[in-house]
C-alpha atoms as a PDB file:
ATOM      1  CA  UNK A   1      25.962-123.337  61.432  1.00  0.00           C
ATOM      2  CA  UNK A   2      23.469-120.687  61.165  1.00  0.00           C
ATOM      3  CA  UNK A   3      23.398-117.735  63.295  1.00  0.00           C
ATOM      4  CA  UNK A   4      21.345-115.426  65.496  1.00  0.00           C
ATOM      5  CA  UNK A   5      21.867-111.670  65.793  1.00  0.00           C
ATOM      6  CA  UNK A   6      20.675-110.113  68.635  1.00  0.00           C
ATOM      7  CA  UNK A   7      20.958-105.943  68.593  1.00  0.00           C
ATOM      8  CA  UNK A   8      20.773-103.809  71.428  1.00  0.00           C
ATOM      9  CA  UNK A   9      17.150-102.292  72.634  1.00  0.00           C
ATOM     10  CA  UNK A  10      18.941 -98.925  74.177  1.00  0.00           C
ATOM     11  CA  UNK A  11      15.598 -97.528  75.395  1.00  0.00           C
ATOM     12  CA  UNK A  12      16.059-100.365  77.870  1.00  0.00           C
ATOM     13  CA  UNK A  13      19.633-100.407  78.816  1.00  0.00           C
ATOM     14  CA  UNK A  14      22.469 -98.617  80.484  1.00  0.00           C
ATOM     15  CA  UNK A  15      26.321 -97.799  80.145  1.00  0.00           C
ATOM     16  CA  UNK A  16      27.828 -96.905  83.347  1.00  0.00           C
ATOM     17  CA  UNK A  17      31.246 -95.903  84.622  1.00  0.00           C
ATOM     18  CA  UNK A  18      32.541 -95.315  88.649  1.00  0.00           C
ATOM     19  CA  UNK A  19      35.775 -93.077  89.256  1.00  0.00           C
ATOM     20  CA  UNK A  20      36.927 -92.732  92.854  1.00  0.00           C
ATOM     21  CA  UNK A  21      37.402 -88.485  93.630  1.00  0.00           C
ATOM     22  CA  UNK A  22      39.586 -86.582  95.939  1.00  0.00           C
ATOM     23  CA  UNK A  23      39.774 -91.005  97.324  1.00  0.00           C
ATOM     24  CA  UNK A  24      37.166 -89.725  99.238  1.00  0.00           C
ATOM     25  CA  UNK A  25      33.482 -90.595  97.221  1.00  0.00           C
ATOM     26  CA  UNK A  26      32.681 -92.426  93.710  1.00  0.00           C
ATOM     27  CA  UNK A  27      31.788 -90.369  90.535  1.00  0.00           C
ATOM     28  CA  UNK A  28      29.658 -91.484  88.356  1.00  0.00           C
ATOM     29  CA  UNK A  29      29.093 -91.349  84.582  1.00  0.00           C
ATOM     30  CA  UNK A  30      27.275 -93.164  81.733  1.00  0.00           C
ATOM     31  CA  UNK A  31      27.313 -93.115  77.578  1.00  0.00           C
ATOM     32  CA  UNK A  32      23.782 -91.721  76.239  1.00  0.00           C
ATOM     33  CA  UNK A  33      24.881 -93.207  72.779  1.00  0.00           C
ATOM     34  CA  UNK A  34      26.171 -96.335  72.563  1.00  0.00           C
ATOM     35  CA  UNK A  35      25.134 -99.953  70.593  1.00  0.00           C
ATOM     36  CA  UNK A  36      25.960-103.719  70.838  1.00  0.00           C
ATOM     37  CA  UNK A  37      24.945-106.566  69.013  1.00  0.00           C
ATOM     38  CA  UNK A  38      25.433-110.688  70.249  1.00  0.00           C
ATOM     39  CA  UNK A  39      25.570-113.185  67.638  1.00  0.00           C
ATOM     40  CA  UNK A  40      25.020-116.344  69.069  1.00  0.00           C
ATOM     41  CA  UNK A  41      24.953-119.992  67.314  1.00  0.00           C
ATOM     42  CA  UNK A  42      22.895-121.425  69.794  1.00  0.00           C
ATOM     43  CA  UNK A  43      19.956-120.347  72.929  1.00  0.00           C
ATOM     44  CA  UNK A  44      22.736-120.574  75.662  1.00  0.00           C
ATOM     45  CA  UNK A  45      24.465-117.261  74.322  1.00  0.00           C
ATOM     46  CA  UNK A  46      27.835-119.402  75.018  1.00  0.00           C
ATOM     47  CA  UNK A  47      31.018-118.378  72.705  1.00  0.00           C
ATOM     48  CA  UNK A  48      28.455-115.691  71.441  1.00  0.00           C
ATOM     49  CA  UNK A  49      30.348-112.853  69.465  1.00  0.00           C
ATOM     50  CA  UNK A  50      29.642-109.600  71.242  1.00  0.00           C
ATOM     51  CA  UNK A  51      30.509-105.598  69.383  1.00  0.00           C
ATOM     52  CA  UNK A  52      30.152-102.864  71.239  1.00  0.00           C
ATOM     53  CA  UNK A  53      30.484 -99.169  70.318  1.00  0.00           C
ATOM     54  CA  UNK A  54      30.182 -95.865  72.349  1.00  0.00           C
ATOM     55  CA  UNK A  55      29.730 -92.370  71.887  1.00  0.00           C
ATOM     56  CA  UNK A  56      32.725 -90.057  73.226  1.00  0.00           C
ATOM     57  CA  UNK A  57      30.319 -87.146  72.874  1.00  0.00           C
ATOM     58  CA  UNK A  58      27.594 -88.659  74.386  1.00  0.00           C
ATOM     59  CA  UNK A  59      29.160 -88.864  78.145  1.00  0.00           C
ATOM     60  CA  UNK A  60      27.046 -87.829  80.699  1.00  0.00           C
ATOM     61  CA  UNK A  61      28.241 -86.908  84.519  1.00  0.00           C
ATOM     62  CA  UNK A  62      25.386 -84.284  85.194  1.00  0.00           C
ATOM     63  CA  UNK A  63      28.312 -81.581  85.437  1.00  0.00           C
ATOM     64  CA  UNK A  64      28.690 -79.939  81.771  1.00  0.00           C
ATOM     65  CA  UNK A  65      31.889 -78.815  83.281  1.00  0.00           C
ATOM     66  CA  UNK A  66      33.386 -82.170  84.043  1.00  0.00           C
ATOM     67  CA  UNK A  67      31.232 -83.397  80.877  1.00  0.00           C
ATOM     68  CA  UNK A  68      33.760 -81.458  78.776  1.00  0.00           C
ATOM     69  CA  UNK A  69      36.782 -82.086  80.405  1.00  0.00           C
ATOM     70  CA  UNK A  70      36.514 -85.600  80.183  1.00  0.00           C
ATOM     71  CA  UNK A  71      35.340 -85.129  76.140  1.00  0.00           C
ATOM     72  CA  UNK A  72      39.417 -82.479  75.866  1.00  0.00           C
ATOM     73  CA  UNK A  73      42.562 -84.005  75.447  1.00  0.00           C
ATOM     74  CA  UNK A  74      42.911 -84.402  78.644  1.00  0.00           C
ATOM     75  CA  UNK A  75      40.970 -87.497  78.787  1.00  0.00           C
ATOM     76  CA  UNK A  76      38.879 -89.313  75.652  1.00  0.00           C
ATOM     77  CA  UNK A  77      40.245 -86.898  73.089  1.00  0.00           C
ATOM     78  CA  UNK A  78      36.711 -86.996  71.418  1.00  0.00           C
ATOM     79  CA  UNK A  79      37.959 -84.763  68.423  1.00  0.00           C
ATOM     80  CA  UNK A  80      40.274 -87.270  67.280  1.00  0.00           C
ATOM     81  CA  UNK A  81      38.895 -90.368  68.785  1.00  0.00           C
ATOM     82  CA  UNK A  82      35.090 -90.115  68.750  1.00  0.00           C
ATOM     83  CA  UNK A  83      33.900 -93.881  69.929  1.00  0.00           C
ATOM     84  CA  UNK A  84      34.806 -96.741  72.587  1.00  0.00           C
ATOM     85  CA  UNK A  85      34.816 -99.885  71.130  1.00  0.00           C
ATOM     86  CA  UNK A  86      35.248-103.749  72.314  1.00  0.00           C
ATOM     87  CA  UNK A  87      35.262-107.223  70.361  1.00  0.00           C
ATOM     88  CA  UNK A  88      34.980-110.353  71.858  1.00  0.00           C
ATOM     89  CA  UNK A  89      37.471-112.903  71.614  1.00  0.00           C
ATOM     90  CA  UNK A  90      35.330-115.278  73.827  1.00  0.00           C
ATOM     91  CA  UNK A  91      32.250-115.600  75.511  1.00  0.00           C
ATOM     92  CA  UNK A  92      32.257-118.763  78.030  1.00  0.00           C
ATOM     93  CA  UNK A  93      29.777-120.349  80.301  1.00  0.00           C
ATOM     94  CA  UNK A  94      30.399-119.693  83.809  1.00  0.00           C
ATOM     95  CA  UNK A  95      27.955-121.385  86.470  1.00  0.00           C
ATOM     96  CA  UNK A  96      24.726-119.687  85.768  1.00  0.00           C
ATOM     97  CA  UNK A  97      26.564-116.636  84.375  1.00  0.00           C
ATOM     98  CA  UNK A  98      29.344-115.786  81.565  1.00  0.00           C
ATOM     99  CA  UNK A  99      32.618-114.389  81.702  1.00  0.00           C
ATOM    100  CA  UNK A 100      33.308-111.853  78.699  1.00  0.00           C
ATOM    101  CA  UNK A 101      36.984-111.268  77.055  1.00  0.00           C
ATOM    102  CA  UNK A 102      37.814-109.182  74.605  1.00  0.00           C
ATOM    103  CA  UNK A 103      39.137-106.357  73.012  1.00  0.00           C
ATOM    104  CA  UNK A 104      38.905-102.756  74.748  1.00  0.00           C
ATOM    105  CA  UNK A 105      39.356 -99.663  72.216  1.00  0.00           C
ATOM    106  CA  UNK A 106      39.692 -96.149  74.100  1.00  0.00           C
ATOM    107  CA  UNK A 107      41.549 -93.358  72.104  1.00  0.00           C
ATOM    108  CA  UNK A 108      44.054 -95.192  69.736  1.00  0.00           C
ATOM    109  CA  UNK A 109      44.969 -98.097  72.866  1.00  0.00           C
ATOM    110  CA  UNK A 110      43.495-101.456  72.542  1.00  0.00           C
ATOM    111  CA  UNK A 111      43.865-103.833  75.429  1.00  0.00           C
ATOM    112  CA  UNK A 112      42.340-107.238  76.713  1.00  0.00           C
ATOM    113  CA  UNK A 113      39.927-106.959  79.395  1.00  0.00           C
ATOM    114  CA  UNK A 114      37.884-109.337  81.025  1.00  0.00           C
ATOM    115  CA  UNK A 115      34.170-108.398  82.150  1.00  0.00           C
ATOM    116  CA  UNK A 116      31.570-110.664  84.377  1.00  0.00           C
ATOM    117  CA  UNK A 117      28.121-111.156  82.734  1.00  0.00           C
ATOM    118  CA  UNK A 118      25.026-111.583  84.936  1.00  0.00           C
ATOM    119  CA  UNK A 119      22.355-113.514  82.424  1.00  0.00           C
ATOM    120  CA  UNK A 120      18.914-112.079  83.431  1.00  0.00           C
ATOM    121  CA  UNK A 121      17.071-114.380  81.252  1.00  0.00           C
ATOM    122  CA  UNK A 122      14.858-114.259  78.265  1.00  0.00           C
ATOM    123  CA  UNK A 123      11.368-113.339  77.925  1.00  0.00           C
ATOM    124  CA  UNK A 124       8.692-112.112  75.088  1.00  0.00           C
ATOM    125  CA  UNK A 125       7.349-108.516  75.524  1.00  0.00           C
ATOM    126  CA  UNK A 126       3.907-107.346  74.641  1.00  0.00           C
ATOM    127  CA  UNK A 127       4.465-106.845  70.981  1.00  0.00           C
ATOM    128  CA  UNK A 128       6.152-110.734  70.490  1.00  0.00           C
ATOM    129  CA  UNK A 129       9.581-109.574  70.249  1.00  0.00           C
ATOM    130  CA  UNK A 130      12.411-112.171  71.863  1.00  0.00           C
ATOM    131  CA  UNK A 131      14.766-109.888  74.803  1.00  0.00           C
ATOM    132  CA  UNK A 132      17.066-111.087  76.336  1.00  0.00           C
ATOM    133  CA  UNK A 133      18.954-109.082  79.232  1.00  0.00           C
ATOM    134  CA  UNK A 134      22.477-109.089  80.676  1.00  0.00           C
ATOM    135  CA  UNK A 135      24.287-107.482  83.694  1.00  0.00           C
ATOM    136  CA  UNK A 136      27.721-107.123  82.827  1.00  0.00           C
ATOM    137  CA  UNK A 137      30.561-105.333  85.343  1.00  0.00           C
ATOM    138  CA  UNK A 138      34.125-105.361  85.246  1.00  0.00           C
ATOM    139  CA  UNK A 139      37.342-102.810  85.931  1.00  0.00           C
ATOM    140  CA  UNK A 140      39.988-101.459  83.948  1.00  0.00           C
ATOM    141  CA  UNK A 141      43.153 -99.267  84.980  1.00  0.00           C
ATOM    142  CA  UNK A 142      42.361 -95.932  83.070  1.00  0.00           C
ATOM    143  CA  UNK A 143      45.733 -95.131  82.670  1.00  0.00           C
ATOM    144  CA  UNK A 144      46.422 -98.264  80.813  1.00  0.00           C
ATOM    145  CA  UNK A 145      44.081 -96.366  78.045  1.00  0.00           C
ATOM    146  CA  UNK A 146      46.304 -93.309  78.155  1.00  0.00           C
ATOM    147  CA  UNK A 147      43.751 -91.901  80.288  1.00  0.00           C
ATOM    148  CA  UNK A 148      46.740 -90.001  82.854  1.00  0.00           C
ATOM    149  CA  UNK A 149      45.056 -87.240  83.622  1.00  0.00           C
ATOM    150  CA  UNK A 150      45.705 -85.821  87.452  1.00  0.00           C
ATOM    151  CA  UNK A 151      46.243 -83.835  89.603  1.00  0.00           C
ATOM    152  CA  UNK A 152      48.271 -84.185  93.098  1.00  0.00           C
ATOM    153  CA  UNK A 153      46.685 -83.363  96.319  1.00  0.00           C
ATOM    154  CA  UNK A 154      47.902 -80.451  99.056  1.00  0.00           C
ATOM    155  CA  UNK A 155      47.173 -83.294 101.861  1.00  0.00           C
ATOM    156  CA  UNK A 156      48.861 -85.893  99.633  1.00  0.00           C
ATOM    157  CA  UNK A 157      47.322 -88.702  97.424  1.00  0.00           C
ATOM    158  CA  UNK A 158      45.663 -87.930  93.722  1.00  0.00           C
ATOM    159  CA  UNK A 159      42.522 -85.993  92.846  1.00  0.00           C
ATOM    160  CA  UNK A 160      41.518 -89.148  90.421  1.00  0.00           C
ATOM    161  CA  UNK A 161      41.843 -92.613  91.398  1.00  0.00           C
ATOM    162  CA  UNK A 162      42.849 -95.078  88.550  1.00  0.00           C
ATOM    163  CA  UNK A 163      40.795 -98.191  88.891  1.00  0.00           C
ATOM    164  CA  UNK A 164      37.327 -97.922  86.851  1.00  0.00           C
ATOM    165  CA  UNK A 165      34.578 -99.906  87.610  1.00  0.00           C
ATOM    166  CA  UNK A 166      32.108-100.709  84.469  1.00  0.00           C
ATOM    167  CA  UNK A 167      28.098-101.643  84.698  1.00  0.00           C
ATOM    168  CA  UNK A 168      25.845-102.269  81.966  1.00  0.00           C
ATOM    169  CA  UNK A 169      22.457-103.436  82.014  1.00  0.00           C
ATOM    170  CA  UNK A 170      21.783-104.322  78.622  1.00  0.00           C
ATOM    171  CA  UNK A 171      18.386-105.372  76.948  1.00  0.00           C
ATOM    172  CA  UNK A 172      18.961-107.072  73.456  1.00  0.00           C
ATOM    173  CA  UNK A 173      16.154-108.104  71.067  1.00  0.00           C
ATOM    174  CA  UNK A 174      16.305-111.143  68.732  1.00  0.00           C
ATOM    175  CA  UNK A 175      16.676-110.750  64.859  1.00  0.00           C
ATOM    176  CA  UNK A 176      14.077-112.385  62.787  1.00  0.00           C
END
């Protein structure tokens, strides 16, 4: 059956990430660099086979400070492991919407996760091109990724919480 790719249009989309701090407030971060592509066998996008790849470097918190920590080896290692990557192992209809499993890469740990994708719809932009957009969020344990890092609190409790929420909004344009 043939095929139809689908690449990402990353001047219209977004890679989040949401870290509780001090337990008290959120932090939040995104990838500047990062690329996807859907290849899909029919116009549903069901059992679709999704890539993703992301840019270590390209992590953006507004704090350069923080920016670099979380590039050392105290976090993403981004010397030695210089991309985030996740493959699909399916891609199912659920209601309206999708539910997304696959493969998540960080540093040299690769473990299932399971994400919830919002399907915007599809639509033609000025210049004819096919886009179709997705909201996609889900939550991994960091530390599952060898992402330890911490530090204990005087009052008691941890300066990082472990749970880390993931949002894309993702805009993908269909392959002639």
């Amino acid at each position: 059956m043939a095929t139809t790719k689908w690449v990402l249009d990353p001047t219209h989309s977004e890679l989040q990430f949401k870290v509780k701090h001090l337990m008290i407030s959120t932090v939040t971060g995104s990838f500047n660099e990062f690329s996807a592509e859907l290849d899909t066998e029919n116009d549903n996008f069901e059992h679709a086979a999704v890539s993703f790849k992301a840019g270590v470097d390209s992590i953006d918190t507004s704090n350069k400070d923080r920016d670099g920590h979380l590039k050392s080896g105290d976090f993403f290692n981004a010397a030695d492991f210089p991309s985030i990557s996740f493959v699909s192992t399916s891609f199912t209809k659920d209601g309206d919407d999708y539910q997304l499993k696959g493969d998540l890469t960080i540093k040299d740990v690769t473990k299932p996760v399971i994400l919830d994708v919002e399907f915007g719809g599809t639509a033609q932009d000025p210049w004819g091109n096919t886009k179709a957009g997705f909201t996609i969020k889900g939550k991994i344990n960091r530390t599952d990724f060898g992402l330890t890092y911490n530090a204990a609190l005087e009052t008691g409790g941890v300066m990082l919480g472990e749970e880390v929420k993931i949002l894309g909004e993702l805009q993908f344009a269909k392959q002639a």
